[in-house]
Protein backbone atom coordinates (compact mmCIF):
# COMPACT_ATOMS: atom_id res chain seq x y z
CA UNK A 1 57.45 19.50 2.09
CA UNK A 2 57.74 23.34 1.35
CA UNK A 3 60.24 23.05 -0.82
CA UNK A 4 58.67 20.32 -2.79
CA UNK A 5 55.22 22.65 -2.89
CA UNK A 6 56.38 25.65 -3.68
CA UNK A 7 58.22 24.11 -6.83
CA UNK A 8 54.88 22.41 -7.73
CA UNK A 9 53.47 26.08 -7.63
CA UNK A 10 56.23 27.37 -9.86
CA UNK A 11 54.85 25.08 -12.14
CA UNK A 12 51.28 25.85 -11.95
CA UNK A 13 52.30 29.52 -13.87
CA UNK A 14 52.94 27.75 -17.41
CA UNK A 15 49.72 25.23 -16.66
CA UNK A 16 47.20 28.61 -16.39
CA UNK A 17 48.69 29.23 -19.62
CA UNK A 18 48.48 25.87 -21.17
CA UNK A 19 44.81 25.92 -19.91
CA UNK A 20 44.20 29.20 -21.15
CA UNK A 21 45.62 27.92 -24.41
CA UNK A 22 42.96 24.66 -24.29
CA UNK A 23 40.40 26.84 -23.60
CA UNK A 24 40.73 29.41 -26.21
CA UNK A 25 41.05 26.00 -29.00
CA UNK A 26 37.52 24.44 -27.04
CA UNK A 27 35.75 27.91 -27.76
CA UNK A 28 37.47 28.11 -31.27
CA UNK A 29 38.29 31.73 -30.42
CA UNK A 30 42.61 31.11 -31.38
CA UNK A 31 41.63 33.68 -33.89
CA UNK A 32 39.37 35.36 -32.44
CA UNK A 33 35.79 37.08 -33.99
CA UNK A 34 36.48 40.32 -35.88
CA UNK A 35 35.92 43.59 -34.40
CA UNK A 36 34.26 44.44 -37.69
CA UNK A 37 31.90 41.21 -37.63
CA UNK A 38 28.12 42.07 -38.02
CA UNK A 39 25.99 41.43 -35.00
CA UNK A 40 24.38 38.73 -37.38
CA UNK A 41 27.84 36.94 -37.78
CA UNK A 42 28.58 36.97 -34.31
CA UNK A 43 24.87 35.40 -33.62
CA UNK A 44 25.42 32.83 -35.99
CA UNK A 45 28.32 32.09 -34.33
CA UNK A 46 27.58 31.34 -30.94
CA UNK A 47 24.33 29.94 -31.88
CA UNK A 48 26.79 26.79 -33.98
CA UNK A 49 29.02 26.82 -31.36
CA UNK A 50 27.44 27.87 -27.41
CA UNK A 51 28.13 24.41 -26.01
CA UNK A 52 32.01 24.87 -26.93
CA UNK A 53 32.26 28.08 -25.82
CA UNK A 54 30.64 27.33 -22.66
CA UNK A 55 33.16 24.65 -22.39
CA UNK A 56 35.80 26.34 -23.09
CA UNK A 57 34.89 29.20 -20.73
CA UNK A 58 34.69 27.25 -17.79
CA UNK A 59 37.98 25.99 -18.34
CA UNK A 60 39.27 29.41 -18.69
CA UNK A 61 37.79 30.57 -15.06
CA UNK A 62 39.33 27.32 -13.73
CA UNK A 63 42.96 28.37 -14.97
CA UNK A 64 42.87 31.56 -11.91
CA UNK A 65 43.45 28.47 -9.25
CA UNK A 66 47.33 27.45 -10.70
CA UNK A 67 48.70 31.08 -11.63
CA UNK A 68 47.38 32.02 -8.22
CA UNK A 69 49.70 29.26 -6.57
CA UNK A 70 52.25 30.33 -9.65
CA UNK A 71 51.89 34.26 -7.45
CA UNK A 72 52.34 32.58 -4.28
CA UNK A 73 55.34 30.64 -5.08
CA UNK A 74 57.09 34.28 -6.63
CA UNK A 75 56.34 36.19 -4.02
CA UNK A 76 58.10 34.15 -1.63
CA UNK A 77 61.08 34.29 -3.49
CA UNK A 78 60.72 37.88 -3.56
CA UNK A 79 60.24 38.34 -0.25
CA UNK A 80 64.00 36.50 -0.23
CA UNK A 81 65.51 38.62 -2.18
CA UNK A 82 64.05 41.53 -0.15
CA UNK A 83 64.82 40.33 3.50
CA UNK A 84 63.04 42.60 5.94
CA UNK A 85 61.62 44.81 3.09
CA UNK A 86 58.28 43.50 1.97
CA UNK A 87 57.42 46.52 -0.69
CA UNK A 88 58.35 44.29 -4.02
CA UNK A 89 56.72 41.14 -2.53
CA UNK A 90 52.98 42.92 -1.58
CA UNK A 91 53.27 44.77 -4.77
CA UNK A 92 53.41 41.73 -6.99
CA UNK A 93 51.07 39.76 -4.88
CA UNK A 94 48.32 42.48 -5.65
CA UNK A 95 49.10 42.99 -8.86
CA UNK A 96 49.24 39.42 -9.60
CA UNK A 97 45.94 38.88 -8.06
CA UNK A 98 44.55 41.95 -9.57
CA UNK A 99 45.54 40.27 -12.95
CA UNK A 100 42.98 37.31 -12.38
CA UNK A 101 40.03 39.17 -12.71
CA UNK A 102 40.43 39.60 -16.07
CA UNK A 103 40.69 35.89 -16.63
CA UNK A 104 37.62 35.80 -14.22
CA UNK A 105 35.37 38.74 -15.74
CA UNK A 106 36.60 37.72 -19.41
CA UNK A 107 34.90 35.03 -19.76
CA UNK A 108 31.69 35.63 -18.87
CA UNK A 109 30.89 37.73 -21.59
CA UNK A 110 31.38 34.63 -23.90
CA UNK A 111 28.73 32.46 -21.27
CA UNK A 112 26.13 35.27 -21.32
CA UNK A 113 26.16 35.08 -24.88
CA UNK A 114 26.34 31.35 -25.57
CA UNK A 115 23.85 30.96 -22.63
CA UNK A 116 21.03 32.98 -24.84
CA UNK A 117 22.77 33.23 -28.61
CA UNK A 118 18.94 34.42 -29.38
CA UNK A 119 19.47 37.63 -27.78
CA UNK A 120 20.08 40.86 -29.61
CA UNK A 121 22.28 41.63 -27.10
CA UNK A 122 24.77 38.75 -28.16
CA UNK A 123 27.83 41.21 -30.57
CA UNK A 124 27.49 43.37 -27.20
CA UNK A 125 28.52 40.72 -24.62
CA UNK A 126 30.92 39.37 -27.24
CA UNK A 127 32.47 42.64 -27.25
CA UNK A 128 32.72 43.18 -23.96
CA UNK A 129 34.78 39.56 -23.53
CA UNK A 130 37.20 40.41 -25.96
CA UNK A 131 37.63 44.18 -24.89
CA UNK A 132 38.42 42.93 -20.99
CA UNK A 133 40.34 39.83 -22.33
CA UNK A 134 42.67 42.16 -24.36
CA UNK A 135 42.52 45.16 -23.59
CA UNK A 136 42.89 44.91 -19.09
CA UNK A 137 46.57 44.46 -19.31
CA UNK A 138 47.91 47.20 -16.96
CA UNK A 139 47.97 44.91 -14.11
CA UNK A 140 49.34 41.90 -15.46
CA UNK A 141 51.71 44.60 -16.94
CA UNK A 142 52.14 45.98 -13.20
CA UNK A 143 53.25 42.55 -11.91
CA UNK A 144 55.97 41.78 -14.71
CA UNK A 145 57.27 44.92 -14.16
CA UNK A 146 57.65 44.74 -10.07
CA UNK A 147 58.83 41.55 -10.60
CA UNK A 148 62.10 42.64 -12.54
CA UNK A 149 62.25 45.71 -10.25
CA UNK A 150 62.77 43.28 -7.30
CA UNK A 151 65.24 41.06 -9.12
CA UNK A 152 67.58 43.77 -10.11
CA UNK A 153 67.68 45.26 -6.20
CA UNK A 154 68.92 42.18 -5.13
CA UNK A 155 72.71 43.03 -4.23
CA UNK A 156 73.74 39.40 -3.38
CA UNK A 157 76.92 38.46 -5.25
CA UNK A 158 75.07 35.68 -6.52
CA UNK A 159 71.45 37.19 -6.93
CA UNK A 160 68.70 34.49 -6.19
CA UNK A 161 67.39 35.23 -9.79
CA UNK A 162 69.96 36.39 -12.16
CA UNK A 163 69.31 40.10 -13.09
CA UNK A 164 69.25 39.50 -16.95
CA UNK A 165 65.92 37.98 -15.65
CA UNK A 166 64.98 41.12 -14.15
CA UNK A 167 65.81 43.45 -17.56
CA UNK A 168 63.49 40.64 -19.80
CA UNK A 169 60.67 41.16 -17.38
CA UNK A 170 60.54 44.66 -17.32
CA UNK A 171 60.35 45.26 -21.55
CA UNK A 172 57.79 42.60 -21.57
CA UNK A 173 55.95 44.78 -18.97
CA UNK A 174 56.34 47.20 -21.30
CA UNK A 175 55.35 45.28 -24.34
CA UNK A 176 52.04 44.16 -22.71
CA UNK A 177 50.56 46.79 -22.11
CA UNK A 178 49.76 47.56 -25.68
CA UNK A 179 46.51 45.39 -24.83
CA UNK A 180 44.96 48.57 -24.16
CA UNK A 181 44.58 49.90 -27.48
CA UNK A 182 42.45 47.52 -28.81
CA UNK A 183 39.80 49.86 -26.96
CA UNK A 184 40.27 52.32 -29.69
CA UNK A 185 40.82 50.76 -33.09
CA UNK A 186 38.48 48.25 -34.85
CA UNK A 187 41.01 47.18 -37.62
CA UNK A 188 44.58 47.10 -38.19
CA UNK A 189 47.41 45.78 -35.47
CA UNK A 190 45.84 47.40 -32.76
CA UNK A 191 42.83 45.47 -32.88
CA UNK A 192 41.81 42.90 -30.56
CA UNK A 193 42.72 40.98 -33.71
CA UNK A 194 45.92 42.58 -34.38
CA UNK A 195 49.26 41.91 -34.32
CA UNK A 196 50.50 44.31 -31.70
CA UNK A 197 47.45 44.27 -29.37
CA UNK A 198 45.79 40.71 -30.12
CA UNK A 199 48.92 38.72 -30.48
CA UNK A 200 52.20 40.01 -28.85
CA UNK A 201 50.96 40.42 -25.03
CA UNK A 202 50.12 36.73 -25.00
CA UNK A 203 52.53 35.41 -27.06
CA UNK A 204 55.63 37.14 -25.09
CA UNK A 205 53.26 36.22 -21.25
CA UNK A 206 53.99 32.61 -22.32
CA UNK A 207 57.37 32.60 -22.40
CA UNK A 208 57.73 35.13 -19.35
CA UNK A 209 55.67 32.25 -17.34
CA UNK A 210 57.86 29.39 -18.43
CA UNK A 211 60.98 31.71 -18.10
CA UNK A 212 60.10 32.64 -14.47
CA UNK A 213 58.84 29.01 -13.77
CA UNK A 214 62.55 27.78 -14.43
CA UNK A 215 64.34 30.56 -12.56
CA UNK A 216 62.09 29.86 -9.53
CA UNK A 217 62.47 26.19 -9.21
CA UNK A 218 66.33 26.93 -9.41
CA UNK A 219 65.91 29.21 -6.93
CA UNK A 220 64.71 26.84 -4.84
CA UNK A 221 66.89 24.02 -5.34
CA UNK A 222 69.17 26.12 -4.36
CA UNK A 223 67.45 27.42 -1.14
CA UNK A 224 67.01 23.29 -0.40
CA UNK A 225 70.28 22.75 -0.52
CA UNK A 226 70.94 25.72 1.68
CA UNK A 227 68.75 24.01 4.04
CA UNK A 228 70.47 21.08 3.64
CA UNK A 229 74.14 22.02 4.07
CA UNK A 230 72.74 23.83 7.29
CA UNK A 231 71.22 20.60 9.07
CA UNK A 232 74.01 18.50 8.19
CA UNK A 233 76.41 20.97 10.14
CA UNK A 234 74.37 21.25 13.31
C-alpha cells in the first residue's frame, strides 16, 4: 500500500500544475494584466470578469493539497538516498512547504478585488497578486536546488535518481529565481509580463514537476521490487 501511495503522490506534483494551469485559463489571467494598465482598466476588468476570477482562484488555493503530497513523496526518496543523514530531506520539505504560501497568499489578492471590483483599492490588490505570484520564487527556487544537491551526493553505483537529474534541477533553481525582478521593472522581460520573469520560471517548473514525477515513480518501482526480491528469499 506504500508503495502504491507514494507513486500516487509523485503524481500529484504535475496535477498542482495542471490545476494551476486551469485556474490561471478560469480567471483569464494566461496573459496576465499589464503592469502599466490604468487603475481604470484593471477595474473594468474584474468588474466583467469577478465571478471567473473567483473561480479560478479557488481552484488555485486548492492545487497546495497535491504538490504537498508531490513534497512528501520526494522527500522520502531523499531521505533514501541520504540514509542516516536527514539534512537534504528537512531542507526540501521546508522549502517545499515554504513554496505553498505563495500559491496560498497569491491568490487572494485576485478575491479581494473581484469580491468588491467597486473599490479604489482594486489595481492595488491586483498588484499585490501578481507581485507575490511572480515575484516569491526564492523558495520554490530553494527546493529545486536542494533537491539536485541531494541527488548528486548519492554515491550508490546505481544512484536512486540518476545525477543528470540532479545537474537539470539545480540550473532551473537558478533560472527561477529571476521571478524576483518583476518587483523592479514595469515593462520589458522583467516584468511580471515578461519573458524572463513572467514566463520562464513557470514554463521550465512544469517540466521540472513532470521530470521529477517520472524519476520518482522509477525510483520506486525499483524500491518495490527490492521489497519484493527480499520477501521471496526469506
Amino acid at each position: 500500500m506504500d508503495i502504491r501511495a507514494q507513486k500516487i503522490f509523485a503524481w500529484c506534483g504535475p496535477l498542482n500544475m495542471a490545476m494551476v494551469l486551469i485556474a490561471a485559463y478560469i480567471t483569464g489571467f494566461v496573459s496576465p494584466p499589464s503592469p502599466t494598465a490604468t487603475a481604470e482598466q484593471i477595474a473594468t476588468l474584474y468588474q466583467a470578469n469577478a465571478h471567473a476570477i473567483a473561480t479560478g482562484a479557488i481552484l488555485f488555493e486548492l492545487s497546495t493539497v497535491p504538490f504537498l503530497l508531490f513534497i512528501a513523496a520526494l522527500s522520502v526518496q531523499i531521505r533514501h538516498i541520504e540514509g542516516d543523514r536527514r539534512t537534504f530531506t528537512y531542507a526540501q520539505l521546508v522549502a517545499g512547504t515554504a513554496s505553498m504560501a505563495v500559491v496560498i497568499l497569491g491568490p487572494l489578492g485576485w478575491v479581494v478585488a473581484a469580491f468588491r471590483p467597486e473599490s479604489a483599492n482594486v489595481q492595488a490588490f491586483n498588484d499585490l497578486s501578481f507581485l507575490t505570484l511572480v515575484g516569491i520564487t526564492p523558495a520554490a527556487s530553494a527546493q529545486m536546488f536542494v533537491v539536485g544537491l541531494a541527488i548528486l551526493s548519492d554515491k550508490r553505483a546505481q544512484p536512486i535518481i540518476p545525477r543528470w537529474v540532479g545537474y537539470v534541477s539545480i540550473v532551473i533553481s537558478l533560472v527561477t529565481v529571476q521571478g524576483l525582478l518583476c518587483w523592479m521593472f514595469k515593462t520589458g522581460p522583467f516584468a511580471w509580463d515578461g519573458f524572463f520573469a513572467g514566463a520562464i520560471p513557470p514554463c521550465t517548473f512544469l517540466p521540472w514537476c513532470i521530470l521529477m514525477a517520472v524519476m520518482l515513480v522509477r525510483a520506486i518501482d525499483k524500491e518495490g521490487a527490492a521489497s519484493g526480491a527480499l520477501v521471496g528469499a526469506r
